[in-house]
Protein backbone atom coordinates (compact mmCIF):
# COMPACT_ATOMS: atom_id res chain seq x y z
CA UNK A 1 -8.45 16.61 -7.77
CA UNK A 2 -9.22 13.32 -5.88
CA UNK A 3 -7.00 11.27 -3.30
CA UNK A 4 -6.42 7.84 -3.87
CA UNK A 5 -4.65 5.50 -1.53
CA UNK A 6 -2.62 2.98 -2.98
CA UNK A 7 -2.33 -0.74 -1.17
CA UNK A 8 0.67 -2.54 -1.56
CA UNK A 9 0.01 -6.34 -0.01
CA UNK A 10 2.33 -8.31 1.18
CA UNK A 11 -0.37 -11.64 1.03
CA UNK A 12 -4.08 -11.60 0.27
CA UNK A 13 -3.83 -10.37 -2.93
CA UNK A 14 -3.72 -12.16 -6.00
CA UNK A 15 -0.34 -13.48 -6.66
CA UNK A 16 2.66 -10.87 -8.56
CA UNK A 17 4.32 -12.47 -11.42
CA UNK A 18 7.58 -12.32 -9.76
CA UNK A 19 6.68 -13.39 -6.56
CA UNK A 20 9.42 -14.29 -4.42
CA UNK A 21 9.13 -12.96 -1.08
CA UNK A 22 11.01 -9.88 -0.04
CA UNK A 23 12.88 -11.75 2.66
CA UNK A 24 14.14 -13.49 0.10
CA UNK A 25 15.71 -10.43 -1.78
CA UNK A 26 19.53 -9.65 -2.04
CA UNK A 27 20.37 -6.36 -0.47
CA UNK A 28 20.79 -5.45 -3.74
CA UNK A 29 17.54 -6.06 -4.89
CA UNK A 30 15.90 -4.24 -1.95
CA UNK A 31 17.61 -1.19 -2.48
CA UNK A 32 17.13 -1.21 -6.18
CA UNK A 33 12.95 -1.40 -5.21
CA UNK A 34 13.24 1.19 -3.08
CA UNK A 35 15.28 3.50 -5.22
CA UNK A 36 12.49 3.05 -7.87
CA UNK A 37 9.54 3.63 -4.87
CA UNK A 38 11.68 6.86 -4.15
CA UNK A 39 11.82 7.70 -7.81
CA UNK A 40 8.13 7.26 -8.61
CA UNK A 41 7.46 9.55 -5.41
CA UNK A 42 9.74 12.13 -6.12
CA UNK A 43 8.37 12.26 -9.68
CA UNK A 44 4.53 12.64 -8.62
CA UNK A 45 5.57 15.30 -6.02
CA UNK A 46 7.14 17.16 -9.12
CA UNK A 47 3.85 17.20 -10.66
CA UNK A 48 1.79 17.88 -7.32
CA UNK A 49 0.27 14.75 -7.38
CA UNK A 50 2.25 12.93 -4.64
CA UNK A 51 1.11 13.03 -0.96
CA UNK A 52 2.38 10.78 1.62
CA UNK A 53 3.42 7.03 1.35
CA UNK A 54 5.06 5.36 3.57
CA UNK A 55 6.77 1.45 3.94
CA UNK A 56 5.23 -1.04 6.55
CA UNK A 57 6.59 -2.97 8.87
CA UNK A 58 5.70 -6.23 9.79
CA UNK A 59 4.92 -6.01 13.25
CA UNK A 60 1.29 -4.72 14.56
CA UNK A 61 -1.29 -5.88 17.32
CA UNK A 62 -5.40 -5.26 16.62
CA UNK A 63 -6.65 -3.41 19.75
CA UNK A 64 -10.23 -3.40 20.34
CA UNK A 65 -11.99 -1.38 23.90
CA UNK A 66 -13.61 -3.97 25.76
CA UNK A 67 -15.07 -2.25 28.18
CA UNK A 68 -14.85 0.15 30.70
CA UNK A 69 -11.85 -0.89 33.42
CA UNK A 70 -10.75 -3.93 31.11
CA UNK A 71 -7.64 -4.42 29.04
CA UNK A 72 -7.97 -3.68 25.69
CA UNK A 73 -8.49 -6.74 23.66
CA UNK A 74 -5.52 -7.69 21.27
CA UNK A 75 -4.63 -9.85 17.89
CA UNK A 76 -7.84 -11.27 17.83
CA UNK A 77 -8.64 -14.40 15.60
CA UNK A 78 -8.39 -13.18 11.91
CA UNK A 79 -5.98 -11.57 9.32
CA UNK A 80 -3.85 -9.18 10.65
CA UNK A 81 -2.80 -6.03 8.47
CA UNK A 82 0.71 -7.06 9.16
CA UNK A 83 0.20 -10.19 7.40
CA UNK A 84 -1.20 -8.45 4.69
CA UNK A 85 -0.07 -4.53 3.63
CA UNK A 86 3.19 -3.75 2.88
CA UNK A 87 2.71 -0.12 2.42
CA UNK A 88 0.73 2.80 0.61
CA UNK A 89 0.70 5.59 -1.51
CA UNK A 90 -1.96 8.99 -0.96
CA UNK A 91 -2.05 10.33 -4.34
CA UNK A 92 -4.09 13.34 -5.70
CA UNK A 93 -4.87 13.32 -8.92
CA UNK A 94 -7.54 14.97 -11.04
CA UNK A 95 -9.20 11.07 -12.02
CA UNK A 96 -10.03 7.39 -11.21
CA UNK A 97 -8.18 7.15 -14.90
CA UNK A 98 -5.05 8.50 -13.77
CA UNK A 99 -5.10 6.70 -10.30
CA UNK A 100 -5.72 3.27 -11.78
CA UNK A 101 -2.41 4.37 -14.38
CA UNK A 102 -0.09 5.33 -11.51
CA UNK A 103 -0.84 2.46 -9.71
CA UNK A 104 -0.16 0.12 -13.04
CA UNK A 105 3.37 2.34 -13.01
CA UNK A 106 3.93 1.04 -9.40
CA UNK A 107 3.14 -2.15 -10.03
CA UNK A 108 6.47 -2.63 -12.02
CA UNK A 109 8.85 -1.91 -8.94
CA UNK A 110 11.46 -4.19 -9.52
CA UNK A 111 11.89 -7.22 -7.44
CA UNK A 112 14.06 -10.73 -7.33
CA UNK A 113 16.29 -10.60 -10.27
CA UNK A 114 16.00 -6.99 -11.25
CA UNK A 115 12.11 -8.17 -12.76
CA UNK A 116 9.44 -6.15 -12.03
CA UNK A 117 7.10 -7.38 -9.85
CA UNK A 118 3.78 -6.94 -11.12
CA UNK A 119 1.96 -7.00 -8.31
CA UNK A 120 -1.74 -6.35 -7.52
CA UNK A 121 -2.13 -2.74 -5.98
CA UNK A 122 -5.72 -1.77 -4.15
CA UNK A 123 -6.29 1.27 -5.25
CA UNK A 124 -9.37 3.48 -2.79
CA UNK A 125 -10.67 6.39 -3.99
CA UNK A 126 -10.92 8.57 0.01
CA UNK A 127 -14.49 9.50 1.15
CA UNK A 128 -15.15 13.04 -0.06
CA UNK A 129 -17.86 13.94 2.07
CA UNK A 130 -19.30 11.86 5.08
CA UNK A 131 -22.45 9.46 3.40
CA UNK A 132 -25.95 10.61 3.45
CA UNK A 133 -28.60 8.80 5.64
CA UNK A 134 -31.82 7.81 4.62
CA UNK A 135 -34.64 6.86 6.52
């Protein structure tokens, strides 16, 4: 079996079909999403394939060390991860095949109107084993 994490972007991907913004939603709507993000979960820990997955929330700073007896350095000039995930999905599955077909399933979740979405998901195999250096 191989993990995959699933990206759900908020921006920086290319465009959903249904893409009105989630602040935007009725209550109604936003429960009905994550009903069916608690459905597809439930269903892949049934088969074993479901790890962890979690909703985002908007807010987040970049830290960076700057130095010994400085401040860290914070939201630096560039896109911020708040600005542009959502949320993810770990999954485990036994192939790139069945990752890239889960993450097609979760691409439906429904949206404005009760339509499914369709949005782009990044899907990232995880690094099996550390890489090899060559000289």
């Amino acid at each position: 079996m191989a993990k995959y994490l699933l990206l759900k972007h908020y921006r920086g991907a290319p465009a959903p079909v249904n893409d009105v913004p989630m602040d935007q939603w009725t209550p109604e709507e936003i429960s009905v999403h994550v009903q069916y993000m608690n459905d597809f979960a439930a269903r892949l820990e049934k088969s074993g394939e479901f790890v962890d997955g979690q909703a985002l929330a908007p807010e987040g700073t970049w830290v960076r060390y700057d130095g010994e007896g400085r401040p860290p350095v914070t939201d630096g000039p560039f896109a911020e991860t708040k600005d542009l995930i959502a949320g993810w999905m770990v999954i485990d599955v036994d192939s790139y095949e069945r990752a890239v077909e889960l993450a097609g399933e979760l691409s439906a979740a429904p949206g404005a109107g009760g339509r499914p979405i369709h949005e782009w998901l990044e899907v990232r195999p995880f690094l099996a084993c550390p890489p090899t250096v060559t000289e």
